[in-house]
PDB file of N, CA and C in Angstrom:
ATOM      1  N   UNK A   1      -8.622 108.856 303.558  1.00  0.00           N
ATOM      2  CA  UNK A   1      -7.523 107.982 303.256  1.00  0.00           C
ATOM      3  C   UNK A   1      -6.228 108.777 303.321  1.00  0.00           C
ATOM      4  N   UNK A   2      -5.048 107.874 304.091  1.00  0.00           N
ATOM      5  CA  UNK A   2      -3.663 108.983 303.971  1.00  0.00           C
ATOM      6  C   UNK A   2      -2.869 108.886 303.554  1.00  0.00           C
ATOM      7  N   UNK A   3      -2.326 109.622 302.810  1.00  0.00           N
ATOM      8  CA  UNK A   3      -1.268 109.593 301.547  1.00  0.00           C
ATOM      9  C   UNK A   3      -0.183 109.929 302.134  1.00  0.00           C
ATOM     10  N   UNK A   4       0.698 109.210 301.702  1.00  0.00           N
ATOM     11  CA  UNK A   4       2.437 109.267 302.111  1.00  0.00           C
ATOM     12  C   UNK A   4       2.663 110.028 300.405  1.00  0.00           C
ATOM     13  N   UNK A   5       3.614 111.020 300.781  1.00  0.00           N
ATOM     14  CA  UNK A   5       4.455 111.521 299.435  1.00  0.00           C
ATOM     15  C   UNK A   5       6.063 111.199 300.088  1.00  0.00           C
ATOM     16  N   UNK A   6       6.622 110.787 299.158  1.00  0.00           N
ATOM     17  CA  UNK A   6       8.402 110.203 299.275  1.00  0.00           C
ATOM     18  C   UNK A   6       9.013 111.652 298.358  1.00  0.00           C
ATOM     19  N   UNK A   7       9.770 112.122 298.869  1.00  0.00           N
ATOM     20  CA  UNK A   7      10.224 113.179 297.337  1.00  0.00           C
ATOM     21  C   UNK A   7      11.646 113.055 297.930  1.00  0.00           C
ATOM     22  N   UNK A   8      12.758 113.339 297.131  1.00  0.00           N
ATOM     23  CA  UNK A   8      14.444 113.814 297.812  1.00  0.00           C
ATOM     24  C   UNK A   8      14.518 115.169 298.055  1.00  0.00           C
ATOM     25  N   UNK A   9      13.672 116.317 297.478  1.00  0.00           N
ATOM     26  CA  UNK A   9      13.968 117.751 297.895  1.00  0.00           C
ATOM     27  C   UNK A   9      13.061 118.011 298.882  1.00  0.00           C
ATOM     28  N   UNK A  10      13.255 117.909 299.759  1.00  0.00           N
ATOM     29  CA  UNK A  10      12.275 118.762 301.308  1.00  0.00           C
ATOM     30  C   UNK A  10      11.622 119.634 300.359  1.00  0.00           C
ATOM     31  N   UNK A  11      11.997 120.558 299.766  1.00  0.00           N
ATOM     32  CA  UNK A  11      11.018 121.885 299.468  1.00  0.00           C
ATOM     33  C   UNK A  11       9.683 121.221 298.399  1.00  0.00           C
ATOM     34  N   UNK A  12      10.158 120.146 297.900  1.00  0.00           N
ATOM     35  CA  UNK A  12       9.225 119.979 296.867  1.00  0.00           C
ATOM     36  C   UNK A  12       8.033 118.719 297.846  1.00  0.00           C
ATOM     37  N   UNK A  13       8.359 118.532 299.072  1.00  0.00           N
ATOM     38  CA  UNK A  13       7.704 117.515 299.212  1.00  0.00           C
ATOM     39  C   UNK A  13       6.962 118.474 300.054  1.00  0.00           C
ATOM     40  N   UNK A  14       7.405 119.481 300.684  1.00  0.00           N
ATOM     41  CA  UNK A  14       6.628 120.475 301.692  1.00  0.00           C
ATOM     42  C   UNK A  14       5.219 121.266 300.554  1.00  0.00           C
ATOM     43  N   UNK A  15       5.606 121.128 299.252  1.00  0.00           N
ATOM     44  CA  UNK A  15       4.742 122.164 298.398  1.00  0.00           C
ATOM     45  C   UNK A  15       3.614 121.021 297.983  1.00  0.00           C
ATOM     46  N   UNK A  16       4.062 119.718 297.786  1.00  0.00           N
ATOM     47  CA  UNK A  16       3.368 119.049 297.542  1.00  0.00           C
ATOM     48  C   UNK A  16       2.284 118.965 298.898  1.00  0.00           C
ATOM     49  N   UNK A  17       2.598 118.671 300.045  1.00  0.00           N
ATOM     50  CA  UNK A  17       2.141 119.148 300.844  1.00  0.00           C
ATOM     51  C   UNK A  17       1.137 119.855 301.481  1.00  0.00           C
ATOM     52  N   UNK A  18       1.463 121.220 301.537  1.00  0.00           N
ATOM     53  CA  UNK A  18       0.804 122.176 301.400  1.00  0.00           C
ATOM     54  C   UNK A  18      -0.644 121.985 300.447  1.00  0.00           C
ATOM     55  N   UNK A  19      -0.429 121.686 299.042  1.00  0.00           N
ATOM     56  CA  UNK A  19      -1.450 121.935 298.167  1.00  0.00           C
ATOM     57  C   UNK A  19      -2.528 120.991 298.573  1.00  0.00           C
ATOM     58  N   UNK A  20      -2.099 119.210 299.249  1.00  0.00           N
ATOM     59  CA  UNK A  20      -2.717 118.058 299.468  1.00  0.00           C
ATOM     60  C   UNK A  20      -3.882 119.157 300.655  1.00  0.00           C
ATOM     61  N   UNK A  21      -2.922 119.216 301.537  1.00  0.00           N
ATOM     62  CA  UNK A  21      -3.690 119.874 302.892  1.00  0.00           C
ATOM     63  C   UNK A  21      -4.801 120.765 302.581  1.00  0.00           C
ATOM     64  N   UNK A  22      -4.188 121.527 301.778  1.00  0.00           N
ATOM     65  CA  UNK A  22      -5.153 122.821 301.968  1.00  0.00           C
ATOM     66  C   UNK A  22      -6.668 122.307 300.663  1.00  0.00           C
ATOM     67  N   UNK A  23      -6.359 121.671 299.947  1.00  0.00           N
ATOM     68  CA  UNK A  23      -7.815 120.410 299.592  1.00  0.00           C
ATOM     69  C   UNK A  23      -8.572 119.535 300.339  1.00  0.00           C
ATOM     70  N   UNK A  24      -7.873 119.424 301.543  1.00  0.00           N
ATOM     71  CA  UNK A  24      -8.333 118.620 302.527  1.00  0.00           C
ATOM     72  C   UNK A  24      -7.882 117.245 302.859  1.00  0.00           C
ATOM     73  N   UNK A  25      -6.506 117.006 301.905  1.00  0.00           N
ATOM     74  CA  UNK A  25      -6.010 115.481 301.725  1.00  0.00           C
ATOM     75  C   UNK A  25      -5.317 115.263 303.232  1.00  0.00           C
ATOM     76  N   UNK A  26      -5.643 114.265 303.943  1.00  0.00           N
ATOM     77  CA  UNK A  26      -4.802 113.778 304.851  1.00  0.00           C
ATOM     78  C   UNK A  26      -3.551 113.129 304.544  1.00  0.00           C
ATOM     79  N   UNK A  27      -2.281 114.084 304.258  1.00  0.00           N
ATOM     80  CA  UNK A  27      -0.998 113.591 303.717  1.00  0.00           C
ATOM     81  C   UNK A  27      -0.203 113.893 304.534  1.00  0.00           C
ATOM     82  N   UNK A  28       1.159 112.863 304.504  1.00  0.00           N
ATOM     83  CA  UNK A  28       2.678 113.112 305.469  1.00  0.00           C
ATOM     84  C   UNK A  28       3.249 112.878 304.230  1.00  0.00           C
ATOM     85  N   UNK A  29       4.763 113.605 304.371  1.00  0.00           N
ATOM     86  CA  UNK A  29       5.991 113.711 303.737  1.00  0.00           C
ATOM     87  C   UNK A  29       6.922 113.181 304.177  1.00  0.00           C
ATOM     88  N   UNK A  30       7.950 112.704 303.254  1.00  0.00           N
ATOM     89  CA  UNK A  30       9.419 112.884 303.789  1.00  0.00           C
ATOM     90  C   UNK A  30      10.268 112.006 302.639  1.00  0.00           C
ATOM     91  N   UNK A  31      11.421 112.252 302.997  1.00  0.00           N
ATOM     92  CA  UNK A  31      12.891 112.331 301.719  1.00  0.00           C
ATOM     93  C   UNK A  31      13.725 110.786 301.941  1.00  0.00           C
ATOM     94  N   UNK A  32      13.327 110.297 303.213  1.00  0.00           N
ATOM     95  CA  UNK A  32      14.369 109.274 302.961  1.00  0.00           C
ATOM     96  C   UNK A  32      13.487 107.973 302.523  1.00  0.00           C
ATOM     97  N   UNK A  33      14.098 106.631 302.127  1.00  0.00           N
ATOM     98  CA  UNK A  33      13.550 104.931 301.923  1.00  0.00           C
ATOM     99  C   UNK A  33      13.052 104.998 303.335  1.00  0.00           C
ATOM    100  N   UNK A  34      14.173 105.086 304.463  1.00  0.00           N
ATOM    101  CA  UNK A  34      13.485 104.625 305.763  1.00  0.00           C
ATOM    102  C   UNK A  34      12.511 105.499 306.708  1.00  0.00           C
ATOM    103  N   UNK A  35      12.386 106.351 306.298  1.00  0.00           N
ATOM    104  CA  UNK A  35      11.216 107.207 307.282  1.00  0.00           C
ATOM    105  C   UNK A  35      10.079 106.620 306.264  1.00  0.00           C
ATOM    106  N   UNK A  36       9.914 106.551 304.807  1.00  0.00           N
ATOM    107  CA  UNK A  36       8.817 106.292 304.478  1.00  0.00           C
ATOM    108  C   UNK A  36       8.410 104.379 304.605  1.00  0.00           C
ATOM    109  N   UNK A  37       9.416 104.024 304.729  1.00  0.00           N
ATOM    110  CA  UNK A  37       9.318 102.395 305.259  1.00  0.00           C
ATOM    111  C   UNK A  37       8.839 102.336 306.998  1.00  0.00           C
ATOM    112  N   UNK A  38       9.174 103.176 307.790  1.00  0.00           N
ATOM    113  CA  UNK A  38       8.718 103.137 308.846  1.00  0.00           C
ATOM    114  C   UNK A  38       7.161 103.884 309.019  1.00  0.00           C
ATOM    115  N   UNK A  39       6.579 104.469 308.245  1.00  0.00           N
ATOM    116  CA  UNK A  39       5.417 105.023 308.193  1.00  0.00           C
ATOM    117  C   UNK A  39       4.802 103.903 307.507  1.00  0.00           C
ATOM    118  N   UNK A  40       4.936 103.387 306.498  1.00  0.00           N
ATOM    119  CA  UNK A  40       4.264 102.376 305.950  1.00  0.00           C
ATOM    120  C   UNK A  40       4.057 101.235 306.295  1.00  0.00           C
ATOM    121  N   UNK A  41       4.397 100.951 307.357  1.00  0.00           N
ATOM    122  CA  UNK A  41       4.795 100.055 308.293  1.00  0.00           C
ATOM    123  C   UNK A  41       3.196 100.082 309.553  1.00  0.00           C
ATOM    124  N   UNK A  42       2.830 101.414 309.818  1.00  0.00           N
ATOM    125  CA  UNK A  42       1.862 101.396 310.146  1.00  0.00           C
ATOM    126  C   UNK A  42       0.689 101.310 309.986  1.00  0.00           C
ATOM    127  N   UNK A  43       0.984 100.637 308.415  1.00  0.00           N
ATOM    128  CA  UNK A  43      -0.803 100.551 307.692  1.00  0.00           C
ATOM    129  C   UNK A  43      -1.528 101.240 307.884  1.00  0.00           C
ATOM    130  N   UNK A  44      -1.476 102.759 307.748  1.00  0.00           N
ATOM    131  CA  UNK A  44      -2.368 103.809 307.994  1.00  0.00           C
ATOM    132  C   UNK A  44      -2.695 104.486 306.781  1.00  0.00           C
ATOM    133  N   UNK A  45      -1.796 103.948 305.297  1.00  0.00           N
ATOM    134  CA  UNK A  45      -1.230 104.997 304.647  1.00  0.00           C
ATOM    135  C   UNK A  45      -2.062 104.237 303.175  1.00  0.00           C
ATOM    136  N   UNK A  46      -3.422 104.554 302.898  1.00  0.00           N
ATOM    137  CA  UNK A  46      -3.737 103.999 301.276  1.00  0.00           C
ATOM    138  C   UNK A  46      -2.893 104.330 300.003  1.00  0.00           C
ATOM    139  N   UNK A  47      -2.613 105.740 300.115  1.00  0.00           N
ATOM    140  CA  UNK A  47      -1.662 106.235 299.038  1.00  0.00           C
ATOM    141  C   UNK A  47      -0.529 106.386 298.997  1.00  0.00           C
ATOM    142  N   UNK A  48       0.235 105.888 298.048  1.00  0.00           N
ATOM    143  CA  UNK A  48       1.677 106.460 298.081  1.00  0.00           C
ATOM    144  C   UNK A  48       2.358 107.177 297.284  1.00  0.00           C
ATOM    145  N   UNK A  49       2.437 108.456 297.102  1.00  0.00           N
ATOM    146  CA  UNK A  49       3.237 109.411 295.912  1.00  0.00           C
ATOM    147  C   UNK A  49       4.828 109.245 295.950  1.00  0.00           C
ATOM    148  N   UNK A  50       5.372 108.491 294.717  1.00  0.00           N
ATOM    149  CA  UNK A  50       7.242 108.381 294.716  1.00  0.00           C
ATOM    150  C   UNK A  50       7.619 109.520 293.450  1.00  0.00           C
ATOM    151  N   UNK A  51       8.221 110.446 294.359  1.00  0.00           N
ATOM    152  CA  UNK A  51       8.741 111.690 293.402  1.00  0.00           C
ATOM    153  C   UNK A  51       9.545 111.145 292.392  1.00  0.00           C
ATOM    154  N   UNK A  52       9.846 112.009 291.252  1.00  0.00           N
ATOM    155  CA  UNK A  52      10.655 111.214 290.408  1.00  0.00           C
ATOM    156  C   UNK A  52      12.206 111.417 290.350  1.00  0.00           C
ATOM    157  N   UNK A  53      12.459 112.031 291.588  1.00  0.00           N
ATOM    158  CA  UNK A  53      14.019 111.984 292.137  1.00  0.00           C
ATOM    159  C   UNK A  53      14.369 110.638 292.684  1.00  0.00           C
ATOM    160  N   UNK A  54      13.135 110.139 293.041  1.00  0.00           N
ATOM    161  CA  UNK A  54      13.534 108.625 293.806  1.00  0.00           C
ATOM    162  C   UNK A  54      14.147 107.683 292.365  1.00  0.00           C
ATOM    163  N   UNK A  55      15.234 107.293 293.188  1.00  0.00           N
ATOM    164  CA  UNK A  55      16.002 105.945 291.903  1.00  0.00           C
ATOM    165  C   UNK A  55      15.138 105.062 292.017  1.00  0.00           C
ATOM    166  N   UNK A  56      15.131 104.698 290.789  1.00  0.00           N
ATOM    167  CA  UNK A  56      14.721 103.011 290.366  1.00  0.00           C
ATOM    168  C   UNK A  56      14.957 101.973 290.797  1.00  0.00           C
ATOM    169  N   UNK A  57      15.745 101.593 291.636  1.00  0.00           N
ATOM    170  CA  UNK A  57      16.344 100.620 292.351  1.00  0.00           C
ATOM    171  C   UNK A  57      15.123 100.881 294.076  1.00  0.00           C
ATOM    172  N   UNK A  58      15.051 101.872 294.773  1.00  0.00           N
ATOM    173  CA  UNK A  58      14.569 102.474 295.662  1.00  0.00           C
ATOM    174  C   UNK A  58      13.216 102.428 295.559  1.00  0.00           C
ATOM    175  N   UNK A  59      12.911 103.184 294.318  1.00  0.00           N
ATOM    176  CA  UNK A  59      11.414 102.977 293.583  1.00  0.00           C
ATOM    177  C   UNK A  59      10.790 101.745 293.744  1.00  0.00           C
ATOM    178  N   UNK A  60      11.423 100.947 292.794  1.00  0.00           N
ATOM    179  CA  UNK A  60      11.017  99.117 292.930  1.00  0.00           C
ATOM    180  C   UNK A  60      10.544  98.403 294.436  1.00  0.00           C
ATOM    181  N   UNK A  61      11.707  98.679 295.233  1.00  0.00           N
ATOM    182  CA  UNK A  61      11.312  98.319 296.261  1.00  0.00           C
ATOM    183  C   UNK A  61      10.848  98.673 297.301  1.00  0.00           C
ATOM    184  N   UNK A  62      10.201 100.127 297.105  1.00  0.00           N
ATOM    185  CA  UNK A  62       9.416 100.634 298.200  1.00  0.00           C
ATOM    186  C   UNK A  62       7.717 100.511 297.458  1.00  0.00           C
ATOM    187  N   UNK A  63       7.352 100.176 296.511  1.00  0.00           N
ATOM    188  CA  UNK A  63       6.436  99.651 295.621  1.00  0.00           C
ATOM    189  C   UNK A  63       6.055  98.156 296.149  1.00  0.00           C
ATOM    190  N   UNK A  64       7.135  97.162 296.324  1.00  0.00           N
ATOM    191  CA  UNK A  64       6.621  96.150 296.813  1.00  0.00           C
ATOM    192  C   UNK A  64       6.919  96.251 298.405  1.00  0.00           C
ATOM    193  N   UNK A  65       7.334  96.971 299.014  1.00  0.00           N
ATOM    194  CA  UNK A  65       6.998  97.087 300.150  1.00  0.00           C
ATOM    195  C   UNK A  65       5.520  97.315 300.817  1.00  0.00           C
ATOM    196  N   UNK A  66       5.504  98.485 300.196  1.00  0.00           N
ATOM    197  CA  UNK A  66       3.787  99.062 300.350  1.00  0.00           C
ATOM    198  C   UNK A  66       2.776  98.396 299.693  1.00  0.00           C
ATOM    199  N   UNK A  67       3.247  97.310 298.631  1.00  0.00           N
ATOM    200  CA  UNK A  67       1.848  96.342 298.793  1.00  0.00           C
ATOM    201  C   UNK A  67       1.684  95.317 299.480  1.00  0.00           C
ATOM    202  N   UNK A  68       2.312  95.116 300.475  1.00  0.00           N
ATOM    203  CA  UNK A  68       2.459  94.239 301.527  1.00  0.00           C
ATOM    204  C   UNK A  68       1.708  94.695 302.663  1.00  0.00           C
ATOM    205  N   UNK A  69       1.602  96.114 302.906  1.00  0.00           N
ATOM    206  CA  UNK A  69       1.334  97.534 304.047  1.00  0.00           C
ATOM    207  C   UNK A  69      -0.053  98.235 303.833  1.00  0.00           C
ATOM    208  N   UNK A  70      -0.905  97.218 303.031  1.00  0.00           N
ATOM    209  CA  UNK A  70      -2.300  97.614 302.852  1.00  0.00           C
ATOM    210  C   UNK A  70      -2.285  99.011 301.741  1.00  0.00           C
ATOM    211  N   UNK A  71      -1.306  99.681 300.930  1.00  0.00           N
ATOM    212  CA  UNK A  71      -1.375 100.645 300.008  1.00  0.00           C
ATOM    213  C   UNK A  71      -1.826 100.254 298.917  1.00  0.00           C
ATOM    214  N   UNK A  72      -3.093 100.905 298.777  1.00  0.00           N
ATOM    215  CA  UNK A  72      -4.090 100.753 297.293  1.00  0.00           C
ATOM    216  C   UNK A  72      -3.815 101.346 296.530  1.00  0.00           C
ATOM    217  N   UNK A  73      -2.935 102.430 296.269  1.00  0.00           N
ATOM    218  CA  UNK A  73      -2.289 103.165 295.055  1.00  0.00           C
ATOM    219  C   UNK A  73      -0.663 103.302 294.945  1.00  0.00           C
ATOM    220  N   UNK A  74       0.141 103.255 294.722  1.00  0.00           N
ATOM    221  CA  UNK A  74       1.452 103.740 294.710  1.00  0.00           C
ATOM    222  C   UNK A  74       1.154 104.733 293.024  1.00  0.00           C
ATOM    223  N   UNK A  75       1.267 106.178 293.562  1.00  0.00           N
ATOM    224  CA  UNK A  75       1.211 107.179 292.201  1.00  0.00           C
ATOM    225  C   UNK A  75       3.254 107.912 292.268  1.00  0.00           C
ATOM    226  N   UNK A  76       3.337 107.172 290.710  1.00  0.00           N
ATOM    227  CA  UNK A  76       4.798 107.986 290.398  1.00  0.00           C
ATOM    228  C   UNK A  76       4.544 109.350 290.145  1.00  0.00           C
ATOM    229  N   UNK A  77       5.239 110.098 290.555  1.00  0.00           N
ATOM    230  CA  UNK A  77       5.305 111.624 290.241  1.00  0.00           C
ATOM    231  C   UNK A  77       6.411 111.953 289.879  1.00  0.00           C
ATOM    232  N   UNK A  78       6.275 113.639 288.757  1.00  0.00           N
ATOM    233  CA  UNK A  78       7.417 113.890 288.343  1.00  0.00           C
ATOM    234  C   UNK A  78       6.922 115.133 288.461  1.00  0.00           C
ATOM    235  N   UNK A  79       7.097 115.969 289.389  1.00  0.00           N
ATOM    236  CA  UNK A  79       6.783 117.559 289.502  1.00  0.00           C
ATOM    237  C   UNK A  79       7.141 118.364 288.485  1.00  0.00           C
ATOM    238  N   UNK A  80       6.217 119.299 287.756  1.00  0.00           N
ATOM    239  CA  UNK A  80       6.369 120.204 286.457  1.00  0.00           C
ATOM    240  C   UNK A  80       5.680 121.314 287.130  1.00  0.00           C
ATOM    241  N   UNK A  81       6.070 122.575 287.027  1.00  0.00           N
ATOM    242  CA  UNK A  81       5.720 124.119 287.265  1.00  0.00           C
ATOM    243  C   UNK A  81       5.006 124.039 286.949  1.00  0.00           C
ATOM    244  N   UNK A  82       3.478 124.962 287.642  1.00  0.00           N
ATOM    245  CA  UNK A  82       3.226 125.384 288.306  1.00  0.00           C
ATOM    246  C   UNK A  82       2.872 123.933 289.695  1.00  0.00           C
ATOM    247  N   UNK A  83       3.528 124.075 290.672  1.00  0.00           N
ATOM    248  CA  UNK A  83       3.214 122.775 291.281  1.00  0.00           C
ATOM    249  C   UNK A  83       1.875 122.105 291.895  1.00  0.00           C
ATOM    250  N   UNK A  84       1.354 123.200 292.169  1.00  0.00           N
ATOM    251  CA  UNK A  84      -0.097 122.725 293.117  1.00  0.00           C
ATOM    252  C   UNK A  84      -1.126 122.530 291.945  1.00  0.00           C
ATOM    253  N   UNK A  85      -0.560 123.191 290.983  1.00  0.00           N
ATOM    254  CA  UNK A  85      -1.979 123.052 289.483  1.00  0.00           C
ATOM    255  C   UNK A  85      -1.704 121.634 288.960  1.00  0.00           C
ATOM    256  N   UNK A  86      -0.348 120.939 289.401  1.00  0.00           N
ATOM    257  CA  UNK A  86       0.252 119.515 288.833  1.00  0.00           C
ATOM    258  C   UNK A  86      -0.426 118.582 289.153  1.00  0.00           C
ATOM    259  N   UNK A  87      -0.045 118.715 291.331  1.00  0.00           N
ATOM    260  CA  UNK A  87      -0.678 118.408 292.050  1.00  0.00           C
ATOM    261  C   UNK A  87      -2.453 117.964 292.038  1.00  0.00           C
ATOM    262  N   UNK A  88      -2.944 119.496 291.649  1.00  0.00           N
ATOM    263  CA  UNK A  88      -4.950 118.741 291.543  1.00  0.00           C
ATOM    264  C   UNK A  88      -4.845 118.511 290.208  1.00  0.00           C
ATOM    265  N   UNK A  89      -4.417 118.107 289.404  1.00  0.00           N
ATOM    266  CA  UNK A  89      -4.373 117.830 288.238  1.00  0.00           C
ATOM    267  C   UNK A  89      -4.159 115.991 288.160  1.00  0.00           C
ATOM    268  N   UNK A  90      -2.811 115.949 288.490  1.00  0.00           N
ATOM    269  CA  UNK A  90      -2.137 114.464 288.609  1.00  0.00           C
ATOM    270  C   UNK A  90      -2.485 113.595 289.804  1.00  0.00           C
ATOM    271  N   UNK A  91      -2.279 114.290 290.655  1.00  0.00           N
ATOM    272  CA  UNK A  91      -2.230 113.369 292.048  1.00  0.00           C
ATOM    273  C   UNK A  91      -3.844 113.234 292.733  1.00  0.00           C
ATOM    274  N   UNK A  92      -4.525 114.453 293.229  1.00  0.00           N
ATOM    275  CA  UNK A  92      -5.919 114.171 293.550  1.00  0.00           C
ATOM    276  C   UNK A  92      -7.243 113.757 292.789  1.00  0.00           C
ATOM    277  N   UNK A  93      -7.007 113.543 291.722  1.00  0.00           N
ATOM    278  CA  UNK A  93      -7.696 112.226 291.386  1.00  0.00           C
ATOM    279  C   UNK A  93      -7.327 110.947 291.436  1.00  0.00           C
ATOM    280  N   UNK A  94      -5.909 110.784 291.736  1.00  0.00           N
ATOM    281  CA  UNK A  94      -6.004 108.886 291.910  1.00  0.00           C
ATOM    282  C   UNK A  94      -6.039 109.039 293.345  1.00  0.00           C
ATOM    283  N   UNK A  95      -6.388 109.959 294.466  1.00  0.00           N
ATOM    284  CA  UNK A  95      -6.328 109.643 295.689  1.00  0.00           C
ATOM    285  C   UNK A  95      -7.885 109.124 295.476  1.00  0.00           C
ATOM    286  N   UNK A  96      -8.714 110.377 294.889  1.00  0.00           N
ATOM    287  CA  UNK A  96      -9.761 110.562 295.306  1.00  0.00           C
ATOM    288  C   UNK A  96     -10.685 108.916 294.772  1.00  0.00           C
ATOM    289  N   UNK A  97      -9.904 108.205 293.327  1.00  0.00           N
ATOM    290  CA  UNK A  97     -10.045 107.129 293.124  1.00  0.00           C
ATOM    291  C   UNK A  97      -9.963 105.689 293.930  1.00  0.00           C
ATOM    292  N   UNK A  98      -8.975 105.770 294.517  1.00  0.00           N
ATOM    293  CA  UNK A  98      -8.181 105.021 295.259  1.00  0.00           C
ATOM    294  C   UNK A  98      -8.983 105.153 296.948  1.00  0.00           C
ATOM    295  N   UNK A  99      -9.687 106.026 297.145  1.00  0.00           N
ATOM    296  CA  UNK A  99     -10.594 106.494 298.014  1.00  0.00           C
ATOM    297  C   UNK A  99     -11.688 105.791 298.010  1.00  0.00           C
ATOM    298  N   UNK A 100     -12.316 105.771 296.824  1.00  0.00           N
ATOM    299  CA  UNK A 100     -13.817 105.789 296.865  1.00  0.00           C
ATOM    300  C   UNK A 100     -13.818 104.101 295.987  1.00  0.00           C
ATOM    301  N   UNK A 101     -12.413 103.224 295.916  1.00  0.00           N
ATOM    302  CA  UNK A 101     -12.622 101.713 295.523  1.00  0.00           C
ATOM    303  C   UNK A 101     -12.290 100.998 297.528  1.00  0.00           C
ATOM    304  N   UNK A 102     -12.391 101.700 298.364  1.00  0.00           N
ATOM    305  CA  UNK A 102     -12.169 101.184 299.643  1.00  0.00           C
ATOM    306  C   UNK A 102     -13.796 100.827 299.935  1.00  0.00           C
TER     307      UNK A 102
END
């Protein structure tokens, strides 16, 4: 299943990233509403991680976007140090959830 992460800092969405990959998560990144509206768009994407830089206004409606776009999870995130321990901590269990209710 492939997880979209939304974050506003490139570096934090690249680390998030990184940690998905190297577990084996099939994940894409990126910082803006419309690159992640145009990916979601391709119904490819079960998961969706919204960093918690994303506004509330932005938030809301990329939430009901993606349940329109076949996404079985939308997970809010709020990145806390150490990141990749956050990461298999917070995030790869609701993939791995959100996985195995398909």
């Amino acid at each position: 299943m492939r997880t979209l992460v939304l974050g506003r800092m490139p570096a934090r969405v690249t680390e998030v990233l990184a940690t998905l990959r190297a577990d084996g998560f099939d994940a894409e990144g990126v910082s803006t509403d419309e690159e992640a509206r145009k990916l979601l768009e391709t119904e490819e994407f079960g998961v969706l991680i919204i960093g918690g830089g994303v506004e509330p206004d932005s938030r809301a409606a990329l939430k009901e976007f993606a349940a329109k776009h076949r996404v079985r999870r939308v997970i809010d995130g709020a990145l806390t140090a150490p990141f990749d321990a956050y990461v298999r901590k917070e995030f790869e269990p609701l993939i791995r959830e959100a996985a195995s209710e398909g």
